[in-house]
N, C-alpha and C. Protein backbone atom coordinates (compact mmCIF):
# COMPACT_ATOMS: atom_id res chain seq x y z
N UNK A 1 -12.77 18.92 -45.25
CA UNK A 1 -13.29 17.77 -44.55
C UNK A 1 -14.07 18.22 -43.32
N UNK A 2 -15.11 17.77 -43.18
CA UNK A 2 -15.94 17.70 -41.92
C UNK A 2 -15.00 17.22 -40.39
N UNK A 3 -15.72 18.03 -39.79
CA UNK A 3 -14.66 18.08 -38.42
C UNK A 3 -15.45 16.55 -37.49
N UNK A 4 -14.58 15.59 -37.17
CA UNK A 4 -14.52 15.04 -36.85
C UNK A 4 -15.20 14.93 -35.33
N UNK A 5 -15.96 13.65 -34.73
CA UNK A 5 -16.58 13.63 -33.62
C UNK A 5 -15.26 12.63 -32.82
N UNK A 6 -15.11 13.31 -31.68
CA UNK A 6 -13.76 13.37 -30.44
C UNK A 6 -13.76 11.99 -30.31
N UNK A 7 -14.53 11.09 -30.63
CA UNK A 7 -14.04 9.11 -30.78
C UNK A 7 -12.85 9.43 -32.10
N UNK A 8 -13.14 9.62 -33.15
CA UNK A 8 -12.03 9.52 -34.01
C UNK A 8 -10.92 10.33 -33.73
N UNK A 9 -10.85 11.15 -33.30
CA UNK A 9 -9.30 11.65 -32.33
C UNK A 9 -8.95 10.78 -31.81
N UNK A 10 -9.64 10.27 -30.96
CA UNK A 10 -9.06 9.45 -29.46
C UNK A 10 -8.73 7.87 -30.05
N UNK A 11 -9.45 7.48 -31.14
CA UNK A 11 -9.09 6.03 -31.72
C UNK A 11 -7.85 6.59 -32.58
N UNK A 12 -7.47 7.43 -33.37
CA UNK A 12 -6.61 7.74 -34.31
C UNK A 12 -5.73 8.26 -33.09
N UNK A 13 -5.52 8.97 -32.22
CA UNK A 13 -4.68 8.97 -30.84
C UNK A 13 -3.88 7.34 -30.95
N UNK A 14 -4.94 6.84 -30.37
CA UNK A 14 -4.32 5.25 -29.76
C UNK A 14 -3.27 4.64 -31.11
N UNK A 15 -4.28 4.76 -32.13
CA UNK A 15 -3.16 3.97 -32.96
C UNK A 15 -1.98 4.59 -33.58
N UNK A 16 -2.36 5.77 -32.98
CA UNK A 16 -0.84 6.33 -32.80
C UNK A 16 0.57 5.86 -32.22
N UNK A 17 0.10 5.41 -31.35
CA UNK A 17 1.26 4.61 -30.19
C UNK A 17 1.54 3.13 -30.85
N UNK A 18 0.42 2.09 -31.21
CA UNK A 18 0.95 1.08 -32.17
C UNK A 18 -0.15 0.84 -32.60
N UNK A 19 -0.15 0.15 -33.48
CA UNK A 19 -0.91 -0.72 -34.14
C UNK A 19 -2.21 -1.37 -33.28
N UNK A 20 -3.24 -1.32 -33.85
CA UNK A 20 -4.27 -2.09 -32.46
C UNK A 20 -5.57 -2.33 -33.62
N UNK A 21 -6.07 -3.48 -33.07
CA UNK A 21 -7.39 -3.80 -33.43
C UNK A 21 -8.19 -3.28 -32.90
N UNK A 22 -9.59 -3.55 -32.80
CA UNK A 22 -10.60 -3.04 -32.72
C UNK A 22 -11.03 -3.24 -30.77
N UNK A 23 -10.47 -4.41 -30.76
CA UNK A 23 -10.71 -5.39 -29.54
C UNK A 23 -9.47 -4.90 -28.40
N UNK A 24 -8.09 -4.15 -29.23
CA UNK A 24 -7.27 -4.29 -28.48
C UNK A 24 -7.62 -2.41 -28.06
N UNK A 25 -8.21 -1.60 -29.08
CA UNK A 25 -8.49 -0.48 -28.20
C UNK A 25 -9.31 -0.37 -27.34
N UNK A 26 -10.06 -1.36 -27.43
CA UNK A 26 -11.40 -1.54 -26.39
C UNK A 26 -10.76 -2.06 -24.94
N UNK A 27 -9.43 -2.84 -25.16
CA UNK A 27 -9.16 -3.10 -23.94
C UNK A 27 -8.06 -2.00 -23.55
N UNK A 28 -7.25 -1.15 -24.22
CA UNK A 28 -6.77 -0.46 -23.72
C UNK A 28 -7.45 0.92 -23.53
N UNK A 29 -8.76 1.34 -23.85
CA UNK A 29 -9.45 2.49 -22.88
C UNK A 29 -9.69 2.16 -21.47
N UNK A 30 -10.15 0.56 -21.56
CA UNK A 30 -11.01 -0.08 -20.21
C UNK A 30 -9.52 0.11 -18.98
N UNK A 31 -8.05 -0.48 -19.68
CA UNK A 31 -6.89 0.01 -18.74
C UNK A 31 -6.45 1.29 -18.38
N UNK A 32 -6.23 1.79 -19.57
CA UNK A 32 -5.54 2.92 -19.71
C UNK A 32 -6.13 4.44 -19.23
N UNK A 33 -7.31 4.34 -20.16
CA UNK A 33 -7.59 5.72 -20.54
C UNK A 33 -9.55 6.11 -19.30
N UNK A 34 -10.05 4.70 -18.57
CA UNK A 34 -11.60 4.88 -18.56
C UNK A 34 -11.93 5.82 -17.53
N UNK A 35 -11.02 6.48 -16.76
CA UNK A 35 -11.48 7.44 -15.53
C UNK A 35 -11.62 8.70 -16.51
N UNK A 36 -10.75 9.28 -17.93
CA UNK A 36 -11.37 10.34 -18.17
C UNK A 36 -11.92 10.75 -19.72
N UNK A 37 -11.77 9.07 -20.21
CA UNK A 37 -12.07 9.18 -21.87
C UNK A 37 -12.55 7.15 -22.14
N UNK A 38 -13.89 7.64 -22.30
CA UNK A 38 -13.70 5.95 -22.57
C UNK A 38 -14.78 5.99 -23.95
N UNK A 39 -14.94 4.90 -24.80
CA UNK A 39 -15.52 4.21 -26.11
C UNK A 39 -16.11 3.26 -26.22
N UNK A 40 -17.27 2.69 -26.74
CA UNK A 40 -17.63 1.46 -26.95
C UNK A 40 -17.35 0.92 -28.13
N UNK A 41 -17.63 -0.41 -28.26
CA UNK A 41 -17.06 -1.20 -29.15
C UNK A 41 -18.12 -0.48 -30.33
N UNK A 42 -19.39 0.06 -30.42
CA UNK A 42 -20.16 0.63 -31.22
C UNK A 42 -19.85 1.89 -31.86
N UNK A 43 -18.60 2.68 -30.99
CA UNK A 43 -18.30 3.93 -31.41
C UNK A 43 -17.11 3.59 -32.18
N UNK A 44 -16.16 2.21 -31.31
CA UNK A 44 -14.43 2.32 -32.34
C UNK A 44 -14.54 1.83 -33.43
N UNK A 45 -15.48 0.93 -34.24
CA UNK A 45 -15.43 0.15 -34.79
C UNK A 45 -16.35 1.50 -36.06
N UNK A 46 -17.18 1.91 -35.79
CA UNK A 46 -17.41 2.73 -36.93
C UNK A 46 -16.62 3.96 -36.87
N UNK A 47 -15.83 4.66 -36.24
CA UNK A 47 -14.51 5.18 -35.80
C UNK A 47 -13.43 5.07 -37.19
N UNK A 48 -12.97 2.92 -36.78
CA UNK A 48 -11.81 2.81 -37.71
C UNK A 48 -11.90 2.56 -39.09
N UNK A 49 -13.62 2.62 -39.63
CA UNK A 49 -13.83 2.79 -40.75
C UNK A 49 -13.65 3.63 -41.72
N UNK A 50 -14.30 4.72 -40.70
CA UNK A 50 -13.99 6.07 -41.70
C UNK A 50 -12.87 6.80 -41.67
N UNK A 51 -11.92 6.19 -40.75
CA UNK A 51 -10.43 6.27 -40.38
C UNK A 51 -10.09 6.10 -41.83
N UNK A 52 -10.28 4.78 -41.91
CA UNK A 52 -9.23 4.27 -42.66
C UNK A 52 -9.80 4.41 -44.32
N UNK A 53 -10.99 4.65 -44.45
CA UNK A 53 -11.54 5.19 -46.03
C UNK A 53 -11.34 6.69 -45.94
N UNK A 54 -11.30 7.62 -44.82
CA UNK A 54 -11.06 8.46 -45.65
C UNK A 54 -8.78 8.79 -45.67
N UNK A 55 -8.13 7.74 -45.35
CA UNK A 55 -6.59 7.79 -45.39
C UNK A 55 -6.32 7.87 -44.41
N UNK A 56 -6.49 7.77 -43.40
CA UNK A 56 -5.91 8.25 -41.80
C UNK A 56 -5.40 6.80 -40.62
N UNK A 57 -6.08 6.24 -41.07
CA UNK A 57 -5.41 4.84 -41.11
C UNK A 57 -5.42 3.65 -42.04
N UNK A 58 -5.17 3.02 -41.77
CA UNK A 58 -4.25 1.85 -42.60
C UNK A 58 -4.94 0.28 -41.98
N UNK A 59 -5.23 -0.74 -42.18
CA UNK A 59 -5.30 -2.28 -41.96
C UNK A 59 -4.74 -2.82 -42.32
N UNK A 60 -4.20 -4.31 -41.95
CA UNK A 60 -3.88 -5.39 -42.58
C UNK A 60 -4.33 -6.38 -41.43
N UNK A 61 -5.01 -7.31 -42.42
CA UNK A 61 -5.18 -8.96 -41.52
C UNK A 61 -3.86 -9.59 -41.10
N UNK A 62 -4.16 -10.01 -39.36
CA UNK A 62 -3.49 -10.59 -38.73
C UNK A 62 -3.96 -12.13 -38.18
N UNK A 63 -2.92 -13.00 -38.20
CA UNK A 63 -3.54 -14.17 -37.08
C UNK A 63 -3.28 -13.73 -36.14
N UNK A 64 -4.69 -13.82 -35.12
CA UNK A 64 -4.95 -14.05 -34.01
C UNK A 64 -4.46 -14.96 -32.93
N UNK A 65 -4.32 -14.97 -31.46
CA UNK A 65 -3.51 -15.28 -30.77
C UNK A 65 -4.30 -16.83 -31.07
N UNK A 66 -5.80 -16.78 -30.65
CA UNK A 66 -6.89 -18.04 -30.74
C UNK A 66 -7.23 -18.67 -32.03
N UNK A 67 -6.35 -18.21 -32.91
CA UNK A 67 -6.61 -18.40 -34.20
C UNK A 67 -7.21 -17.69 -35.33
N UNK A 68 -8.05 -17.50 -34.85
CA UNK A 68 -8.66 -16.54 -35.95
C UNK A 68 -8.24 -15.41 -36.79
N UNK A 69 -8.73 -14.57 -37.68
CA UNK A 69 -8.21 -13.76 -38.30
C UNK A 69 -8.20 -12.29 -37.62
N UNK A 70 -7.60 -11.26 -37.60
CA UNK A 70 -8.13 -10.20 -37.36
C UNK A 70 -7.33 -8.86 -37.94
N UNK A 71 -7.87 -7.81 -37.65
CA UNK A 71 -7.70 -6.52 -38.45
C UNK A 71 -7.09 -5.68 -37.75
N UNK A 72 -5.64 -5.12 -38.18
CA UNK A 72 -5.03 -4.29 -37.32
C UNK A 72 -5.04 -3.23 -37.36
N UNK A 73 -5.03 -1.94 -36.87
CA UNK A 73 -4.81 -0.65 -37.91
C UNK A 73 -3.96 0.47 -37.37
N UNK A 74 -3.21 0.48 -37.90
CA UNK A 74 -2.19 1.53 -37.59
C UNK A 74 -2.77 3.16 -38.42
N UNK A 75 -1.80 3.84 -37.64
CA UNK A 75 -1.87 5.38 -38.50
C UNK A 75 -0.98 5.93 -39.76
N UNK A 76 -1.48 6.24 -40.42
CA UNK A 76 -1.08 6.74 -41.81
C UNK A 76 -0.13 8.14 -41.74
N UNK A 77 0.53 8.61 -42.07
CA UNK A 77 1.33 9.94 -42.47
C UNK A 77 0.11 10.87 -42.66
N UNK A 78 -0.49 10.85 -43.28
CA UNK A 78 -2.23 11.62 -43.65
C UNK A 78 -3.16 11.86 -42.11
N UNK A 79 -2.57 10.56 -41.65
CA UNK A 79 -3.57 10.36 -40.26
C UNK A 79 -2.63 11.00 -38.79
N UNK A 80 -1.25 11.12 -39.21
CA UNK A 80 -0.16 11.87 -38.19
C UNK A 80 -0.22 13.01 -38.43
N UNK A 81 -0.59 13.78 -39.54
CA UNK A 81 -1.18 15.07 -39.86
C UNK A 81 -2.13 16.03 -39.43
N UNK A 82 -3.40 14.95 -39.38
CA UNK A 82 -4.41 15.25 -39.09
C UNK A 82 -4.57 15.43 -37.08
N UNK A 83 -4.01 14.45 -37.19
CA UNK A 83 -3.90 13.75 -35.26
C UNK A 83 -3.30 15.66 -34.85
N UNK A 84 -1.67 15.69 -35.34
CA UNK A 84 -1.31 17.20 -35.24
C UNK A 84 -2.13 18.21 -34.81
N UNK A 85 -2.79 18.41 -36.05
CA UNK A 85 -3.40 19.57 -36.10
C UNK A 85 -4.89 19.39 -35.53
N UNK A 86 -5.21 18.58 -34.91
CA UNK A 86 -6.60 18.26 -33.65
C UNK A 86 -5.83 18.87 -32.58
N UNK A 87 -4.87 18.18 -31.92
CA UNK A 87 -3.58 18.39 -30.76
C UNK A 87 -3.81 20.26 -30.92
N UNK A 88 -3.20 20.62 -31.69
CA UNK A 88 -3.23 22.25 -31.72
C UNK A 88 -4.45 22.67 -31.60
N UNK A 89 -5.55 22.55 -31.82
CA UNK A 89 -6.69 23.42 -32.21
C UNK A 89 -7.07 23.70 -30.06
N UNK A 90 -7.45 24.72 -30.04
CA UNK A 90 -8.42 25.16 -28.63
C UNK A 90 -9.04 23.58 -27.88
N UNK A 91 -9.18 23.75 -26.83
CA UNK A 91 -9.77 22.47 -26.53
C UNK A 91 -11.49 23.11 -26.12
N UNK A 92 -12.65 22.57 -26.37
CA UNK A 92 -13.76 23.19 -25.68
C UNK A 92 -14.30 22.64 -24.41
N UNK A 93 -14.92 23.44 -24.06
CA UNK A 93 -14.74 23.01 -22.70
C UNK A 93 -16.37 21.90 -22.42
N UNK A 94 -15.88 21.16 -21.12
CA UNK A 94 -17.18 20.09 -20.74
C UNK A 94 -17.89 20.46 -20.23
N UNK A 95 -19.21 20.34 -20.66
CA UNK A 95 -20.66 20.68 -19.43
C UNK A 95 -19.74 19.99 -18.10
N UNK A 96 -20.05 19.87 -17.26
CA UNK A 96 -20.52 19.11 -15.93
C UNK A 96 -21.40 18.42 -15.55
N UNK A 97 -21.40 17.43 -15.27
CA UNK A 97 -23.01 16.37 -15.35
C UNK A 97 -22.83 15.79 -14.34
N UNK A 98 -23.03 16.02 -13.26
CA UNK A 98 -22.71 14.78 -11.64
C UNK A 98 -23.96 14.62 -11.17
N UNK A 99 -24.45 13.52 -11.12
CA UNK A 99 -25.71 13.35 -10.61
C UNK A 99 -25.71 13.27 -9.00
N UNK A 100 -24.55 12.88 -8.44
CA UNK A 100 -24.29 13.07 -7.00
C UNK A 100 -24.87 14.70 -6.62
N UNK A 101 -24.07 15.48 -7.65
CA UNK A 101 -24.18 17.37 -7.07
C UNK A 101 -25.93 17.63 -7.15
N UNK A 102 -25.98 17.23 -8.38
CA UNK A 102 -27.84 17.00 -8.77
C UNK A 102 -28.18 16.93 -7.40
N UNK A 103 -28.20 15.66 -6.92
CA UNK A 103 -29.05 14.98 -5.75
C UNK A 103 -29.02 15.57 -4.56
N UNK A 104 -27.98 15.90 -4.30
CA UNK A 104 -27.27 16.94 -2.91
C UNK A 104 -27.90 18.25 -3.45
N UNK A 105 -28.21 19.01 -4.40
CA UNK A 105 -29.02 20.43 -4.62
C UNK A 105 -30.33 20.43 -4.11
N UNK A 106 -30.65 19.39 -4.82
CA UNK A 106 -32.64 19.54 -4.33
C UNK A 106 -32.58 18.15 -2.95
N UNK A 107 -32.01 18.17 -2.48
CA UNK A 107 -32.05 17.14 -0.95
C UNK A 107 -32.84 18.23 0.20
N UNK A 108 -33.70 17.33 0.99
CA UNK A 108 -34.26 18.40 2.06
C UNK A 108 -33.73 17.65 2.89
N UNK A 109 -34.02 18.52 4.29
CA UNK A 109 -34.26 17.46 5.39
C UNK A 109 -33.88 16.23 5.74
N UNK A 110 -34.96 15.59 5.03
CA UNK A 110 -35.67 14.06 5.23
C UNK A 110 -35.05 13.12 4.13
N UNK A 111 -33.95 14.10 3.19
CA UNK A 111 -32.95 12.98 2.42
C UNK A 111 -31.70 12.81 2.83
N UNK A 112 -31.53 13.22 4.06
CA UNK A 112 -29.61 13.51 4.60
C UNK A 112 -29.37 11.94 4.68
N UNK A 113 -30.19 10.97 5.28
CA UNK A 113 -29.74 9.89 5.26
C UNK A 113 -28.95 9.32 3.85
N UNK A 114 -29.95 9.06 2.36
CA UNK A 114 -29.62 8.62 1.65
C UNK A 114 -28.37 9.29 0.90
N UNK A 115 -28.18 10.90 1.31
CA UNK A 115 -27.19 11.25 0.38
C UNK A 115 -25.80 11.17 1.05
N UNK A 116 -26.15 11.00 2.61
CA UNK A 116 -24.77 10.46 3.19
C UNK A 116 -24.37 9.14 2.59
N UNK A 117 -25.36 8.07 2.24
CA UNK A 117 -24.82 6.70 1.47
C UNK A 117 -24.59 7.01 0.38
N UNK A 118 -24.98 8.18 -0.59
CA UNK A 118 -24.34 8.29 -1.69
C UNK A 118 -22.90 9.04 -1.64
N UNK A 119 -22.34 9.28 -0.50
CA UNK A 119 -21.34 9.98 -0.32
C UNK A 119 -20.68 9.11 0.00
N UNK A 120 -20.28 8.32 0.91
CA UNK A 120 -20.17 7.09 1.45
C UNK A 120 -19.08 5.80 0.29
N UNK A 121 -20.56 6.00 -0.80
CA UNK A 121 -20.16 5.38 -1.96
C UNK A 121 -19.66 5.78 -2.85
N UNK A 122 -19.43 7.23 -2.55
CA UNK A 122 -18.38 8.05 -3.93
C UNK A 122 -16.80 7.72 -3.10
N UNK A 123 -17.39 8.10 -1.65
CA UNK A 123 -15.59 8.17 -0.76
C UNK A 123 -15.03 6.81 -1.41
N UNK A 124 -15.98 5.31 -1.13
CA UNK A 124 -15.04 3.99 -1.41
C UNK A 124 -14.75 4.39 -3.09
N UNK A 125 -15.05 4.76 -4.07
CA UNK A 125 -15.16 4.64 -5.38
C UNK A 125 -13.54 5.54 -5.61
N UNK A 126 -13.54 6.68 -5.04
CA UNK A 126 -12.09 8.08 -5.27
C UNK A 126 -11.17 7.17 -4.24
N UNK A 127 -11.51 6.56 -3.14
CA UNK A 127 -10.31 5.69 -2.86
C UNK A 127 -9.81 4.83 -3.44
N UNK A 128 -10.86 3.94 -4.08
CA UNK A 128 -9.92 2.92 -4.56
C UNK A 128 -9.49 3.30 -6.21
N UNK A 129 -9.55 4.20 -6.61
CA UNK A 129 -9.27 5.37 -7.69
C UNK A 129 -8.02 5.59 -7.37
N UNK A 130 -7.83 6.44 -5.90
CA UNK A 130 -6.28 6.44 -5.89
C UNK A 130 -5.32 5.30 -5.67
N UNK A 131 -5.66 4.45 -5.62
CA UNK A 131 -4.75 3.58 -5.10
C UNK A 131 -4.51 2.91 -6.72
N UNK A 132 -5.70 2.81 -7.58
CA UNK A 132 -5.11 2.67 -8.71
C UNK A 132 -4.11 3.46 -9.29
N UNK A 133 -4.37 4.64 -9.23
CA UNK A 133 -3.26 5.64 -9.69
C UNK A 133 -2.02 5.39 -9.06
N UNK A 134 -1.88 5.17 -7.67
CA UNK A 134 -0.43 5.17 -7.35
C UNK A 134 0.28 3.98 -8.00
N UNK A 135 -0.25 2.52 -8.56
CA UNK A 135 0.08 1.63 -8.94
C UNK A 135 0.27 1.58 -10.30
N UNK A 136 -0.64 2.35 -11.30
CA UNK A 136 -0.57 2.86 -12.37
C UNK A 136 0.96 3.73 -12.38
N UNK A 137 1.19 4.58 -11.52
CA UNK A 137 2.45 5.83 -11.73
C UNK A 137 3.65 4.41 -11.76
N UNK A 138 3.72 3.68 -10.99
CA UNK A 138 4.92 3.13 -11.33
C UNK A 138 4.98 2.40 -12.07
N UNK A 139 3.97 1.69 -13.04
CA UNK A 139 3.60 1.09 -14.30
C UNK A 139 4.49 1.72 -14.76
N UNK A 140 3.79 2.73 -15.32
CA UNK A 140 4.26 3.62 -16.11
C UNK A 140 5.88 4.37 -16.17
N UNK A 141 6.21 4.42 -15.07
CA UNK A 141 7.87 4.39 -15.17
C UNK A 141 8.75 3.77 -15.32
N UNK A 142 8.01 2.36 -15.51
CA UNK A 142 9.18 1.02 -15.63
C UNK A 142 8.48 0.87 -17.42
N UNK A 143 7.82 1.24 -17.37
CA UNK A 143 7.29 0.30 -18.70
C UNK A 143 7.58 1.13 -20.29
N UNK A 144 7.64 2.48 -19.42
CA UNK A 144 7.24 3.57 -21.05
C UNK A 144 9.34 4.45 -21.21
N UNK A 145 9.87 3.76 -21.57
CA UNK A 145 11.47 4.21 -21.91
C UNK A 145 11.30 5.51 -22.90
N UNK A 146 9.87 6.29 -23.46
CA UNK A 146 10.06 7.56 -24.01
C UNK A 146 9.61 8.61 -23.27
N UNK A 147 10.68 9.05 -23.39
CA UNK A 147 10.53 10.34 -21.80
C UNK A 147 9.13 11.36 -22.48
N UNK A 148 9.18 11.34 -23.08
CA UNK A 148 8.01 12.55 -23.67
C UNK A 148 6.57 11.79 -23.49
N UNK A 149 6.53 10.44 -24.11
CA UNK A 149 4.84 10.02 -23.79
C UNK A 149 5.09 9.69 -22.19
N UNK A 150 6.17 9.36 -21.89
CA UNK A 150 5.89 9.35 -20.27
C UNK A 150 5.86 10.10 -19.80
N UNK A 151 6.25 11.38 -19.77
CA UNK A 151 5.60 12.37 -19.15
C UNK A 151 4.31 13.03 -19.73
N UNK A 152 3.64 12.54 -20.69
CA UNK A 152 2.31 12.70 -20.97
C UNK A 152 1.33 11.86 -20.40
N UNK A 153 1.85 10.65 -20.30
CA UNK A 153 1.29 9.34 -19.41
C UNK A 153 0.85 10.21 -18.11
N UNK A 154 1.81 10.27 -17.83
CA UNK A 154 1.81 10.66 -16.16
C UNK A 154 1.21 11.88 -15.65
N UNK A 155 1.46 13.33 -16.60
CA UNK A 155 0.40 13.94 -16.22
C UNK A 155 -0.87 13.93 -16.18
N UNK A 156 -1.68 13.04 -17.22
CA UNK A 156 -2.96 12.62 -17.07
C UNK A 156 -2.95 11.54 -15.42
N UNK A 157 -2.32 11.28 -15.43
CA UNK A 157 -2.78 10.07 -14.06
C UNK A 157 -2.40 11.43 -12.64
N UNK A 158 -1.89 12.17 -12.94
CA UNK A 158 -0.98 13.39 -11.83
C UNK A 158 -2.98 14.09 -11.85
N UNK A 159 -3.48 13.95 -12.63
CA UNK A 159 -4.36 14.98 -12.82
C UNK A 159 -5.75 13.99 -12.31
N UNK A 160 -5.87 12.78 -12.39
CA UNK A 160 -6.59 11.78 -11.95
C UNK A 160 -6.44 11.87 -10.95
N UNK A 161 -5.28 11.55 -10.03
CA UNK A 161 -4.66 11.91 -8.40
C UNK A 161 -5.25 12.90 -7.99
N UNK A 162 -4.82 13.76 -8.66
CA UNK A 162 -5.13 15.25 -7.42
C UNK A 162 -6.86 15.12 -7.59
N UNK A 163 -7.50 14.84 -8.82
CA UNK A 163 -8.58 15.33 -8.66
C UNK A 163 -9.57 14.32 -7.43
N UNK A 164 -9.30 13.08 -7.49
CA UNK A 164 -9.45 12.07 -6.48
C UNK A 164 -9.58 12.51 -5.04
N UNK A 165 -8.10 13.11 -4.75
CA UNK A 165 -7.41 13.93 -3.23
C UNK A 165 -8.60 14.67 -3.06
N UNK A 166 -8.91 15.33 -4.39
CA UNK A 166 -9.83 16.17 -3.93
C UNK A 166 -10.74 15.86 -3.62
N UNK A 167 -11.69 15.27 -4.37
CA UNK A 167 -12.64 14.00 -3.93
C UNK A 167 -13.11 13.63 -2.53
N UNK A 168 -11.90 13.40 -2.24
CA UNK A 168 -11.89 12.35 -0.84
C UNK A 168 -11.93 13.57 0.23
N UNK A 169 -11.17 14.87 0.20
CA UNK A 169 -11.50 15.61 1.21
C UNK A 169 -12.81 16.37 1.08
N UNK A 170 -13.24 16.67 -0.49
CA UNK A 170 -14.62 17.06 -0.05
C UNK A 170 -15.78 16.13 0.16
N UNK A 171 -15.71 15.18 -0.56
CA UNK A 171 -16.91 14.40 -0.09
C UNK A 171 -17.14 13.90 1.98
N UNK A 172 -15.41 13.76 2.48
CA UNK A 172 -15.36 13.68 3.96
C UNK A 172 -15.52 14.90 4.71
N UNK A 173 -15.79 16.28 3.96
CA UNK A 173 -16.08 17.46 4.68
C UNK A 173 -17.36 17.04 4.61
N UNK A 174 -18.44 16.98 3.21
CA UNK A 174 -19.82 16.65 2.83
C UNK A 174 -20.35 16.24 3.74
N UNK A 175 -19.99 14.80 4.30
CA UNK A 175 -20.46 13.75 4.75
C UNK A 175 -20.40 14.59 6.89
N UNK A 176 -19.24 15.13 6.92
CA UNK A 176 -19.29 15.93 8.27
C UNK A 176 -20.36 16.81 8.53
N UNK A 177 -20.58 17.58 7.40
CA UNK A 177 -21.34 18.56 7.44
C UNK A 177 -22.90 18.04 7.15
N UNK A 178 -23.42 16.87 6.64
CA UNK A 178 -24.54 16.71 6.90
C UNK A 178 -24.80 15.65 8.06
N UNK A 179 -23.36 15.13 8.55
CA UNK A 179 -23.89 14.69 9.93
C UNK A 179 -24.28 15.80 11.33
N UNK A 180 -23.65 17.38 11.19
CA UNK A 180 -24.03 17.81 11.67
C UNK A 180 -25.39 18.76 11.48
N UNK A 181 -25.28 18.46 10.09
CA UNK A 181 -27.03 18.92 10.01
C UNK A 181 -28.14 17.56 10.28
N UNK A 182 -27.93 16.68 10.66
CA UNK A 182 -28.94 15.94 11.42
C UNK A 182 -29.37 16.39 12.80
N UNK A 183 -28.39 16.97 13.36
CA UNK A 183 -28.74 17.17 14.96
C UNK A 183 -29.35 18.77 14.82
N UNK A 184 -29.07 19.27 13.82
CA UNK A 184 -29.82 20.76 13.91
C UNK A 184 -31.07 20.75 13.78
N UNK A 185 -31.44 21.73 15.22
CA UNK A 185 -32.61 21.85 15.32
C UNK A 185 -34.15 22.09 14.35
N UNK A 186 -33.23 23.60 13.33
CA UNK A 186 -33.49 24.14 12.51
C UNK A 186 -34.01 22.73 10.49
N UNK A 187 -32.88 22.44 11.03
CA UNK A 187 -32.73 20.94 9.95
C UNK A 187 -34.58 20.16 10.75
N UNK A 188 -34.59 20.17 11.37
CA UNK A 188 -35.75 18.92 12.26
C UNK A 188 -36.72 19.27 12.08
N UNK A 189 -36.77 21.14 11.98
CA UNK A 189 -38.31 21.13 11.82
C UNK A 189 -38.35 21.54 10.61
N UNK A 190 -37.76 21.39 9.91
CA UNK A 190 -38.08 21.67 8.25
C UNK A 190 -38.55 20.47 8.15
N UNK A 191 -38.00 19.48 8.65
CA UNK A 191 -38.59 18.19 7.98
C UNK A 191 -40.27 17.49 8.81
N UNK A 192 -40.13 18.08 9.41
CA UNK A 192 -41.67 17.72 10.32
C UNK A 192 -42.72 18.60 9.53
N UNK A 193 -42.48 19.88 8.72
CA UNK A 193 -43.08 20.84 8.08
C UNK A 193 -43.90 19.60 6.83
């Protein structure tokens, strides 16, 4: 079998834990999972197709809370197999893509203003990041009674935290350090150049 693109892990992941429609993984990336893995409704939905034609998951029609009909899909024995042996394989690693670092590389002079507001606006964004996380950690200890996905829960959010912490002290060093490159001399006449 052809190796799979990392949406069908991560949808065959979810319906690992229970049963979910199409609508209900869409809302549990947007809760759960969107600071370091998220999906559109364009990726899950052709995702739980080939899920479930080639054995890896399973459907059955459900009524809907509003009435309507809808499609549930759980994971298959074929599809707990497969999930396995993804889990084991090497993980590869991510480019890096920050358009913040971008913008701060080629900044002269005469852009310290705007990239202090883009700093500004990363600091409010990793704050209110952590404060989700701390509210998230105790979610998660009242809510998840299996000690093993809860401590899988939690190291992903442990790893959201710190990286945040981090966040917040470098972007507030950032933001120090190009307020003191406004008053440098050296900074002034580059930009009059």
């Amino acid at each position: 079998m052809a190796k799979k693109a990392k949406t069908h892990y991560a949808v065959l992941g979810l319906i690992s834990l229970f049963p979910m429609s199409g609508y209900d993984l869409k809302k549990f990336y947007d809760r759960s999972l969107r600071f370091f893995w998220s999906e559109s409704f364009g990726q899950i939905y052709p995702a739980l197709k080939m899920l479930e034609e080639e054995g890896f998951a399973e459907s059955q029609h459900e009524s809907g809370a509003r009435g309507g009909d809808r499609k549930v899909f759980s994971i298959t024995p074929k599809g707990q197999e497969y999930l396995r042996d993804w889990l084991a394989e090497p993980v590869e690693p991510n480019p890096v893509r920050n358009e913040l670092l971008l913008k701060i590389f080629f900044a002269r002079a005469g852009d310290i203003k705007p990239i202090i507001d883009h700093l500004e606006a990363a600091l409010e964004v990793a704050e209110s990041r952590l404060e989700f996380y701390q509210a998230t950690s105790s979610a998660i200890e009242k809510e998840n009674p299996n000690p093993v996905m809860r401590t899988m829960h939690l190291l992903t959010l442990d790893y959201g935290r710190r990286s945040m912490e981090m966040t917040v002290e470098w972007v507030r060093n950032a933001i120090e350090e190009l307020e003191k490159l406004k008053t440098n001399p050296e900074a002034k006449k580059e930009n009059s150049q």
